[in-house]
Protein backbone atom coordinates (compact mmCIF):
# COMPACT_ATOMS: atom_id res chain seq x y z
CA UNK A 1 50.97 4.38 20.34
CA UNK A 2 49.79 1.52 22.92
CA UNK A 3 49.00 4.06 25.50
CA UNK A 4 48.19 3.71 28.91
CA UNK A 5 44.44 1.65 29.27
CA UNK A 6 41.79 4.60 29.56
CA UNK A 7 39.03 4.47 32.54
CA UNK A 8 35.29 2.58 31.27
CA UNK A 9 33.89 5.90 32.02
CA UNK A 10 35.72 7.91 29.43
CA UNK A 11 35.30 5.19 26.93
CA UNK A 12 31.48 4.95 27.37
CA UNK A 13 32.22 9.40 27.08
CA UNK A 14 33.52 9.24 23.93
CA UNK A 15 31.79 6.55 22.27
CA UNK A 16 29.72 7.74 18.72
CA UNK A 17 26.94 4.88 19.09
CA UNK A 18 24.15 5.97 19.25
CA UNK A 19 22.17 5.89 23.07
CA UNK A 20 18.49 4.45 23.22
CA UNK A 21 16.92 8.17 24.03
CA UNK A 22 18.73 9.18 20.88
CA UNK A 23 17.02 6.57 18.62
CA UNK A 24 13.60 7.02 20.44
CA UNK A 25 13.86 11.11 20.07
CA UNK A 26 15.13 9.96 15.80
CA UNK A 27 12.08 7.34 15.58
CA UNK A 28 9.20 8.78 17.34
CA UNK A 29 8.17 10.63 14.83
CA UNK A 30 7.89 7.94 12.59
CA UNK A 31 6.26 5.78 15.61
CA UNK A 32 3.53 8.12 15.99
CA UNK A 33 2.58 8.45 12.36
CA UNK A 34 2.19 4.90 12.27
CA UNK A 35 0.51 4.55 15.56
CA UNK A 36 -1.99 7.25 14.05
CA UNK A 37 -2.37 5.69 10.46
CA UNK A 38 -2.99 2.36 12.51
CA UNK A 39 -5.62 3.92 15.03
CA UNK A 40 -7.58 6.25 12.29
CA UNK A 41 -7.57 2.70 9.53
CA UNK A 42 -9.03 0.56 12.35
CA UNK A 43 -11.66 3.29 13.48
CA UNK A 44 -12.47 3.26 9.42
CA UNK A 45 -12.70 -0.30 8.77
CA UNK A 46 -14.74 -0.59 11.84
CA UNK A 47 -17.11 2.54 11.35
CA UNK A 48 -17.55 0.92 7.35
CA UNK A 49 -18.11 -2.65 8.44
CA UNK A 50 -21.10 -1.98 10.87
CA UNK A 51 -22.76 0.05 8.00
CA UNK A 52 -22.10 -2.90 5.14
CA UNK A 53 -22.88 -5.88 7.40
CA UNK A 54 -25.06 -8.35 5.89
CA UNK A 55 -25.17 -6.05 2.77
CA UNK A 56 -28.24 -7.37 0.26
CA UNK A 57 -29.10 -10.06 2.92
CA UNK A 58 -32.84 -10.56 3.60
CA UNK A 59 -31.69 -11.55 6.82
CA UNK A 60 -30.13 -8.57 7.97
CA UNK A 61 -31.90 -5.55 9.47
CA UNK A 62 -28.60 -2.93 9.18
CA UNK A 63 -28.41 0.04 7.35
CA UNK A 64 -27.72 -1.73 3.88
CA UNK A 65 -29.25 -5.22 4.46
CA UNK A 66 -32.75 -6.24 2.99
CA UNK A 67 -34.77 -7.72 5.67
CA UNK A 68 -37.72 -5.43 5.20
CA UNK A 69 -38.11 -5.86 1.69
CA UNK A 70 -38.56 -9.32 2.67
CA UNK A 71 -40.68 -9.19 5.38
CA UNK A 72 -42.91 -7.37 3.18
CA UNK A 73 -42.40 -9.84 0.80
CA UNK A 74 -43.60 -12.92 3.54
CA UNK A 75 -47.40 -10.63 4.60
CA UNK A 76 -47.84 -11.20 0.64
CA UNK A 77 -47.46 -14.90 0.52
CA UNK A 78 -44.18 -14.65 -1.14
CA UNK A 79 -41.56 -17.40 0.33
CA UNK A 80 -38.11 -16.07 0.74
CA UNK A 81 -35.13 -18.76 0.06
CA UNK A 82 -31.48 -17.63 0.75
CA UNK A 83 -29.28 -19.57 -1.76
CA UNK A 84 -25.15 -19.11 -1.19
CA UNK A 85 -24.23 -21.74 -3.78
CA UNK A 86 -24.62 -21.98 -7.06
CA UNK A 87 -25.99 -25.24 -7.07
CA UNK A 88 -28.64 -24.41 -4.50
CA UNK A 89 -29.64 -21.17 -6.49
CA UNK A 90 -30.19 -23.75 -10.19
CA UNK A 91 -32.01 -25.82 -8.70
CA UNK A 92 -34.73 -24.10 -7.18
CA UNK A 93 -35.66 -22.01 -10.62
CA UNK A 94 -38.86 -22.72 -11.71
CA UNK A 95 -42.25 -21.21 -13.43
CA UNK A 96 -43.31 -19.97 -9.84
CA UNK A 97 -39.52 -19.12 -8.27
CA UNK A 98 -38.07 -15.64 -9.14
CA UNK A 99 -34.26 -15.96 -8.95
CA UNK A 100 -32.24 -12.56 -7.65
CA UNK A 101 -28.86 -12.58 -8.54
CA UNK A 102 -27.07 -9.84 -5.98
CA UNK A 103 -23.73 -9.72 -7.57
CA UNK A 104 -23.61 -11.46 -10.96
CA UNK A 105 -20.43 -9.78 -11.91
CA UNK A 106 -18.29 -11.43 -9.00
CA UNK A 107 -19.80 -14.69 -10.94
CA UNK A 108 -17.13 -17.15 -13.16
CA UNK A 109 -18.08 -17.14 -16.82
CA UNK A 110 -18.63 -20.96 -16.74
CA UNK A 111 -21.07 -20.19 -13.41
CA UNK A 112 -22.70 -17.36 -15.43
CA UNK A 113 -23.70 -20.23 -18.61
CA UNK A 114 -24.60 -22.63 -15.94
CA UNK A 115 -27.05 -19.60 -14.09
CA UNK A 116 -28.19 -18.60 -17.99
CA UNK A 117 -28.60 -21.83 -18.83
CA UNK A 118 -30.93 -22.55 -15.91
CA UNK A 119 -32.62 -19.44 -16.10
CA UNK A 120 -33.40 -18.99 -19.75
CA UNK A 121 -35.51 -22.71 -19.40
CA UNK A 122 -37.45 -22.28 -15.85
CA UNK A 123 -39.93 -20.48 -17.20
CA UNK A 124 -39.44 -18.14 -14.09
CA UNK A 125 -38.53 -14.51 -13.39
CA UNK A 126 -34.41 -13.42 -13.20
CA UNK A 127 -33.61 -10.32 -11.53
CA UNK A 128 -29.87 -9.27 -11.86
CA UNK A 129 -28.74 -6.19 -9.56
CA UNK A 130 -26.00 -3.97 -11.59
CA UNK A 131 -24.80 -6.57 -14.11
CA UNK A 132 -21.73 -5.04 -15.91
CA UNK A 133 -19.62 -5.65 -18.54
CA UNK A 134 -18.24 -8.76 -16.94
CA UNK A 135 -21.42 -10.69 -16.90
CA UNK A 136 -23.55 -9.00 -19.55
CA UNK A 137 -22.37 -10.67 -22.62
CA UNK A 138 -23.60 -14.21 -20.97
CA UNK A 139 -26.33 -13.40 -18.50
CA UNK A 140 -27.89 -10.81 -20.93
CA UNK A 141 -26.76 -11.11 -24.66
CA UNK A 142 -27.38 -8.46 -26.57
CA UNK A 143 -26.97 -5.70 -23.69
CA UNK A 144 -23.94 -3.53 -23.37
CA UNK A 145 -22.91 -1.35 -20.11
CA UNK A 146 -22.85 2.72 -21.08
CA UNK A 147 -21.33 4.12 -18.09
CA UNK A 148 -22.81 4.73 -14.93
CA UNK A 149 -24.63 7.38 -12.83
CA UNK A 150 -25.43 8.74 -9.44
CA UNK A 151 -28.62 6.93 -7.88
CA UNK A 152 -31.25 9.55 -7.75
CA UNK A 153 -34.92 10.09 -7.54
CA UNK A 154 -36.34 9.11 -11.10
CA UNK A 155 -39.70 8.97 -12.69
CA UNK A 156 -40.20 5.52 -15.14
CA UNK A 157 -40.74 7.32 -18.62
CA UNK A 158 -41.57 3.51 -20.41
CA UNK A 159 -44.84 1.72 -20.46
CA UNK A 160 -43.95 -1.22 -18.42
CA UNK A 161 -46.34 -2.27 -16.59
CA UNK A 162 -44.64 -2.84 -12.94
CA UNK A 163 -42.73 1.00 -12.88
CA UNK A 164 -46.46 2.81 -14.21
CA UNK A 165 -47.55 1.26 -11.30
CA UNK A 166 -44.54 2.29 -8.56
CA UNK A 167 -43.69 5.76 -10.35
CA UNK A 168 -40.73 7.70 -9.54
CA UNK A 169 -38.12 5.30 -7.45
CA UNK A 170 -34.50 5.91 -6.19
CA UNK A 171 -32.85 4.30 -9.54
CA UNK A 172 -29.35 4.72 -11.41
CA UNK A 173 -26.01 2.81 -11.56
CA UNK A 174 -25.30 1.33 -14.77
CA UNK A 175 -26.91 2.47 -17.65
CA UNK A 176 -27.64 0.21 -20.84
CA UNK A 177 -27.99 -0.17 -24.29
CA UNK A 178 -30.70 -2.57 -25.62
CA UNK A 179 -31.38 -1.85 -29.43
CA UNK A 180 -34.75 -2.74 -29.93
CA UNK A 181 -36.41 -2.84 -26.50
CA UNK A 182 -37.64 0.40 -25.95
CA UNK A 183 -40.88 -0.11 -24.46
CA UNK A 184 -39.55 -2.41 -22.01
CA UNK A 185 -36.48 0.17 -21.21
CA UNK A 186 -37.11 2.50 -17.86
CA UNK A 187 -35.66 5.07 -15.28
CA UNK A 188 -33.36 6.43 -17.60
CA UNK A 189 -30.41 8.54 -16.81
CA UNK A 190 -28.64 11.25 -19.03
CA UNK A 191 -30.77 9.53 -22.15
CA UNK A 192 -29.81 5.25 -21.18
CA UNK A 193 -31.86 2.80 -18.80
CA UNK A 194 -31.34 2.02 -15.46
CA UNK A 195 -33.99 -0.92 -15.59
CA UNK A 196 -34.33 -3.17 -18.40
CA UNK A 197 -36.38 -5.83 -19.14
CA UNK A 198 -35.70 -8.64 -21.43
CA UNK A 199 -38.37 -11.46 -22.17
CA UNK A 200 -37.46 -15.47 -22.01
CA UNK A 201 -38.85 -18.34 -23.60
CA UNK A 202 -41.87 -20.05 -21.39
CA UNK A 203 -43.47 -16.67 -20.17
CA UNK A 204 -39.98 -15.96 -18.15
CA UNK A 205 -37.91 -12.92 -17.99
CA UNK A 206 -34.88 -11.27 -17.55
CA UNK A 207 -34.49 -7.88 -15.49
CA UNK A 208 -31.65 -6.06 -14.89
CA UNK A 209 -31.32 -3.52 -11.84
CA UNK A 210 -29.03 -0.91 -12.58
CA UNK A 211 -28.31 -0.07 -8.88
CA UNK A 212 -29.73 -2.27 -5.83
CA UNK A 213 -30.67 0.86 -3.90
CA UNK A 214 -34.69 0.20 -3.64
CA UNK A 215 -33.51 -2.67 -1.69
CA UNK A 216 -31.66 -1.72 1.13
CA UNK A 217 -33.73 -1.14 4.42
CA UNK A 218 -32.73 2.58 4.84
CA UNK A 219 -34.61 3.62 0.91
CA UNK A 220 -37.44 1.09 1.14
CA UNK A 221 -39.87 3.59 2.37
CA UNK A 222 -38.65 6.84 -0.24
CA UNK A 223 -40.70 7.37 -3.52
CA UNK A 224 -41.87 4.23 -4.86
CA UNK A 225 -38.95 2.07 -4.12
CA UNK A 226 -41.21 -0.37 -2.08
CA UNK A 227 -43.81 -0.88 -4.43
CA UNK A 228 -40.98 -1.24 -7.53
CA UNK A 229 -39.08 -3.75 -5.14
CA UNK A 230 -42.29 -5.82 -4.32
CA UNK A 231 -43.32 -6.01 -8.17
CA UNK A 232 -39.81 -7.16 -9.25
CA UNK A 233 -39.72 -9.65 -6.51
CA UNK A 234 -43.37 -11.06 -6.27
CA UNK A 235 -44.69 -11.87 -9.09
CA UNK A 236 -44.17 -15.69 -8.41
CA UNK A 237 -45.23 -16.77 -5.15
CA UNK A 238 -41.15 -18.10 -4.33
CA UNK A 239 -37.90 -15.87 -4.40
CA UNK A 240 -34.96 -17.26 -4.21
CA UNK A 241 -32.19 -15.06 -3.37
CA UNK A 242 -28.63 -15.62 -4.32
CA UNK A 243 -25.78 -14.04 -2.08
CA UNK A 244 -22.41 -15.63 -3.92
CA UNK A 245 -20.45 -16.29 -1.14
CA UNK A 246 -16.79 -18.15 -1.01
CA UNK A 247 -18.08 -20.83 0.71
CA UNK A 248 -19.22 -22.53 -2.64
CA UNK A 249 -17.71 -25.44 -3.59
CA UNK A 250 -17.88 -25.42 -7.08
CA UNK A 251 -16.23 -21.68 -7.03
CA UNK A 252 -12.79 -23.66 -7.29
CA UNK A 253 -12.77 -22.83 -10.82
CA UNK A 254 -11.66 -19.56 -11.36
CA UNK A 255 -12.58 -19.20 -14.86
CA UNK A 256 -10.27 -16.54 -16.41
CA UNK A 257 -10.33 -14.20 -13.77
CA UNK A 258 -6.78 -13.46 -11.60
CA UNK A 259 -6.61 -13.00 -8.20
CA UNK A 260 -6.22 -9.00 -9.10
CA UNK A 261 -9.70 -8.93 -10.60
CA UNK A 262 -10.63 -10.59 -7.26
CA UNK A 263 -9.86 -8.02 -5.12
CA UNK A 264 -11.91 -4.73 -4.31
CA UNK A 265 -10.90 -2.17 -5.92
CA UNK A 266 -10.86 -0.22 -2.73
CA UNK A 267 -7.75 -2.40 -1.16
CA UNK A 268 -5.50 -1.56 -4.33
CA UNK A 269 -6.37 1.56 -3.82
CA UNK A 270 -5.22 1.67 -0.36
CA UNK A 271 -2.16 -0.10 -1.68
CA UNK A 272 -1.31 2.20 -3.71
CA UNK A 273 -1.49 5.16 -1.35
CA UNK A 274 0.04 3.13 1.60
CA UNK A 275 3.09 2.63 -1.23
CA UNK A 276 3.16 6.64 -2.22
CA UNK A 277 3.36 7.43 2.03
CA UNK A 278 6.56 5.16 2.10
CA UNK A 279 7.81 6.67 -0.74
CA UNK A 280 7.74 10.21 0.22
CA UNK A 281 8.27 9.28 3.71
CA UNK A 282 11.51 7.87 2.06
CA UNK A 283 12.42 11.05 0.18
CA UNK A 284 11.83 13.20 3.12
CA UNK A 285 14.16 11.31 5.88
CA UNK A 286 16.71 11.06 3.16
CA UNK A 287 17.08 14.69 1.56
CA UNK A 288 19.12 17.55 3.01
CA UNK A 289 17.31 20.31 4.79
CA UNK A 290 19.75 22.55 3.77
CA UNK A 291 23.98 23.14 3.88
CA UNK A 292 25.89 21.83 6.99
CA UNK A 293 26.30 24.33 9.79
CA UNK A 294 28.54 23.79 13.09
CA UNK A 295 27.27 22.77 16.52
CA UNK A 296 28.33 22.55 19.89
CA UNK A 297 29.63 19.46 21.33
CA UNK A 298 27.46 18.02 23.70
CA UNK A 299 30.57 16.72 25.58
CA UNK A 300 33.97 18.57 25.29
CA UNK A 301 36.43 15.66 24.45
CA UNK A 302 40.27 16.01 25.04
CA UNK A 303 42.56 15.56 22.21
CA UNK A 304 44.45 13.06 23.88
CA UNK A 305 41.61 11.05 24.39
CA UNK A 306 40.53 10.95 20.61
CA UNK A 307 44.46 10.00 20.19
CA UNK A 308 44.30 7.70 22.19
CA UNK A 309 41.21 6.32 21.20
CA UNK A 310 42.20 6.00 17.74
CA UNK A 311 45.46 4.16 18.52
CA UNK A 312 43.50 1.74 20.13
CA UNK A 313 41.47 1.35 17.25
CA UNK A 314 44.59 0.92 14.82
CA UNK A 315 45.83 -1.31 17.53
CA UNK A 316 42.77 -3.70 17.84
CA UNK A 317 42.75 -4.36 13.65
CA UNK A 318 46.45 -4.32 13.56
CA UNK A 319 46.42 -1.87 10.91
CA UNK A 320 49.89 -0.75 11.49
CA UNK A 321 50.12 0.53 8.01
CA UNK A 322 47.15 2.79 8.44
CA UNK A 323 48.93 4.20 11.74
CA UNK A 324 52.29 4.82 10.30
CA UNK A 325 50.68 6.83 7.05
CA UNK A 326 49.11 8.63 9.41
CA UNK A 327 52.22 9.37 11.28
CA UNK A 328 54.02 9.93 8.57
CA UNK A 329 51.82 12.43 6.63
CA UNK A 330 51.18 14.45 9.49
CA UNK A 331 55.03 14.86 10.42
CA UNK A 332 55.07 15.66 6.36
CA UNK A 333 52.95 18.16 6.51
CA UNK A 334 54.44 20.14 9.63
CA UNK A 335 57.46 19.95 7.82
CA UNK A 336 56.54 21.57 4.87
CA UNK A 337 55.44 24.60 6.48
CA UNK A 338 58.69 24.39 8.21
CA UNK A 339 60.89 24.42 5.06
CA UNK A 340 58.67 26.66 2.99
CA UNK A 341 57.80 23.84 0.57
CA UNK A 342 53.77 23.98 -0.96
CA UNK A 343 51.57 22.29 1.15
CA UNK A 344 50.65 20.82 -2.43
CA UNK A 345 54.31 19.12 -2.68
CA UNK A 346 54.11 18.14 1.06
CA UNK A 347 54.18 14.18 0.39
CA UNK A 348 55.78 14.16 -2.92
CA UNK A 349 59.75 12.91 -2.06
CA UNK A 350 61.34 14.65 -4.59
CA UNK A 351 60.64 17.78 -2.82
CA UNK A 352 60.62 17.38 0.78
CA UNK A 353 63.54 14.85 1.06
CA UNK A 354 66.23 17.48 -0.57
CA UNK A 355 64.46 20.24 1.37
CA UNK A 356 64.85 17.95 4.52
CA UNK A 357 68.15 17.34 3.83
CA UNK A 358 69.59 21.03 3.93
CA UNK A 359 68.40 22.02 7.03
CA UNK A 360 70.15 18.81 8.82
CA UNK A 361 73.25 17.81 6.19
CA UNK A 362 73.85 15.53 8.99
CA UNK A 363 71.38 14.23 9.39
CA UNK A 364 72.79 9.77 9.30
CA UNK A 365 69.19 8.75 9.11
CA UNK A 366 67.51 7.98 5.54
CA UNK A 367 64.77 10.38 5.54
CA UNK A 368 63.08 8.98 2.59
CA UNK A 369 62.74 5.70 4.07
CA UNK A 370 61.83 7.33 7.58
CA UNK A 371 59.00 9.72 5.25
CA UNK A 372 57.83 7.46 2.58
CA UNK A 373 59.18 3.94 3.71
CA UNK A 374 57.17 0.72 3.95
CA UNK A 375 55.05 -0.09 7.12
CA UNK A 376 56.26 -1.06 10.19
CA UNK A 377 56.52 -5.00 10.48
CA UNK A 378 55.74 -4.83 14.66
CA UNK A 379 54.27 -2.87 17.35
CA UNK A 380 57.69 -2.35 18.58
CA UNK A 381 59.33 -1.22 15.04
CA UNK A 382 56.01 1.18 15.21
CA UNK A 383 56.67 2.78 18.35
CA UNK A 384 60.35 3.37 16.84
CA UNK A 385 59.17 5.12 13.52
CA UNK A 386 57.01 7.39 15.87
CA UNK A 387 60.38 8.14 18.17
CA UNK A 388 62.40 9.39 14.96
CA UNK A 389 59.69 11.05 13.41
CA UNK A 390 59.38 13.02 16.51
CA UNK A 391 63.75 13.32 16.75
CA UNK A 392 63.54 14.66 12.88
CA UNK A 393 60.76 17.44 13.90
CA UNK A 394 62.48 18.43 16.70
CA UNK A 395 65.79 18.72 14.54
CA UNK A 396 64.28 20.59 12.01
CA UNK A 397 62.85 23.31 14.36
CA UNK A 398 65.93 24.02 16.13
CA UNK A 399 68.10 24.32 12.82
């Protein structure tokens, strides 16, 4: 069972680990799919970032920013402020200042009662862009969210003053539900609102937007969305324009808002998929592709070498038990087939020890301790066991 030592070459032949062009030919599959995934997400984010930069900012003259709004806001005399706190937004409301709120629902509830609270006594105009049901009940009371709808050309169909004059505009979003205010209810959609307006103590207002469309750059110049967006905007001779931004130091209340309701709605979504990929790609590298079927060898391996290699195995753990039961049940099993016992009763010793026994009565040797005895205590008592399991064989075949 020691052997003779076997050359590095035929060890490194008949090693089973596996080679580094066998794991790159099992992984590159996976390694391209997530080079490709990584490629086609950065092309999106990048393609979708240039087209929302500065989103809503007067400053900004991309696709979705409001700079000409504003500009055409400045050749009327109307001053344009950009607020990005809270704080700065309060306290510039006024009589003559017309507040516009771009995105009242990422707002705190206690920053939407300080922004109500400021507004409602100014005096001044409030214009909220597609105010939902997280900001409505404070910012609006009274007004519920119905839905929304696609942003379309749509004609005014109220007698407000400001959409008789601008027409049919690009309007839609959320629709509302203002018992009571009919008059001052416009652009509806599917039989709600788009546009509301709500009066305030002091000659002020309240309007709510139902999509911010009229304002980006790209829409000014369809339908009447320029002359709707100048009438909202400049009927005091100062806007101030509100762009909540993280940078405000009195956002470190959170209000009762979790860092869930925080996120886009777009990243859990990707979340989700990115989690359903994994998940199948999991299913698919672990099912069967169908029943087992035999292949060649790459490498035709002696069986002396797998013996040998395997004793050296045993050898290295000094499993000398596992060696001799292997000794011992194969010499059990070529016996059997020798005496005509059932390969079934080949290691049961009340079978093949009397069936041992008359072939070679003469056997001196106890051949249930040499079958079924205890392990060997030493290498050397090993190599013995091996010796007079191969003297019984031999014996037995030449009876």
């Amino acid at each position: 069972m020691t052997g003779t030592r076997v050359p590095a070459a035929s060890a490194a032949s008949t090693s089973t680990d596996a080679t580094v062009r066998q794991l790159w030919t099992r992984s590159r599959g996976l390694l391209l799919a997530a080079v490709i995934l990584l490629v086609a997400g950065s092309a999106l984010a990048a393609t979708r970032s240039g087209d929302q930069h500065g989103r809503l900012d007067p400053r900004s003259a991309d696709r979705y920013g409001s700079r000409a709004v504003a500009e055409l806001l400045k050749a009327q005399g109307v001053s344009t402020r950009v607020a990005t706190t809270l704080d700065d937004a309060t306290r510039a409301t006024g009589p003559d200042t017309t507040l516009l709120v771009t995105a009242p629902d990422l707002l705190t509830t206690s920053h939407q009662h300080r922004l109500h609270d400021a507004a409602a006594q100014s005096g001044g105009r409030t214009v909220l862009l597609a105010p939902g049901a997280p900001s409505l009940p404070v910012l609006a009371p009274g007004v519920h969210e119905e839905g929304s709808s696609s942003v379309g050309n749509r004609q005014p169909d109220c007698s407000l003053p400001l959409a008789a004059r601008a027409g049919s505009a690009d309007t839609g979003g959320v629709r509302y539900v203002a018992p009571g205010r009919a008059d001052e209810a416009c652009y509806p959609a599917v039989g709600l609102p788009t546009l509301l307006r709500i009066p305030a103590p002091a000659q002020g207002d309240t309007v709510l937007l139902g999509a911010p469309d009229i304002l980006y750059n790209h829409r000014l110049d369809k339908q009447g969305n320029a002359s709707l967006a100048l009438q909202l905007l400049g009927s005091r001779p100062h806007l101030v324009w509100y762009l909540p931004s993280l940078g405000d130091v009195s956002a470190t209340d959170g209000g009762d808002r979790s860092f869930f309701d925080l996120v886009p709605s777009g990243w859990l979504w990707a979340t989700l998929q990115l989690m359903l990929a994994a998940v199948l790609a999991a299913v698919w590298r672990a099912r069967r592709l169908g029943p087992l079927v035999t292949e060649h060898l790459p490498v035709a391996v002696r069986a002396s070498e797998t013996t040998e290699g395997r004793a050296r195995l045993y050898r290295r753990a000094n499993a000398r038990d596992r060696a001799s039961d292997a000794l011992r049940s194969a010499t059990r099993t070529r016996l059997a087939a020798l005496l005509g016992v059932p390969a079934v009763s080949a290691h049961t010793p009340e079978l093949l020890v009397p069936a041992v026994s008359a072939r070679i009565p003469s056997a001196e040797r106890d051949l249930h301790v040499l079958l079924f005895g205890p392990a060997p205590a030493d290498d050397a008592a090993l190599v013995r066991l091996a010796d007079e399991l191969d003297a019984l064989e031999r014996e037995v075949r030449t009876s």
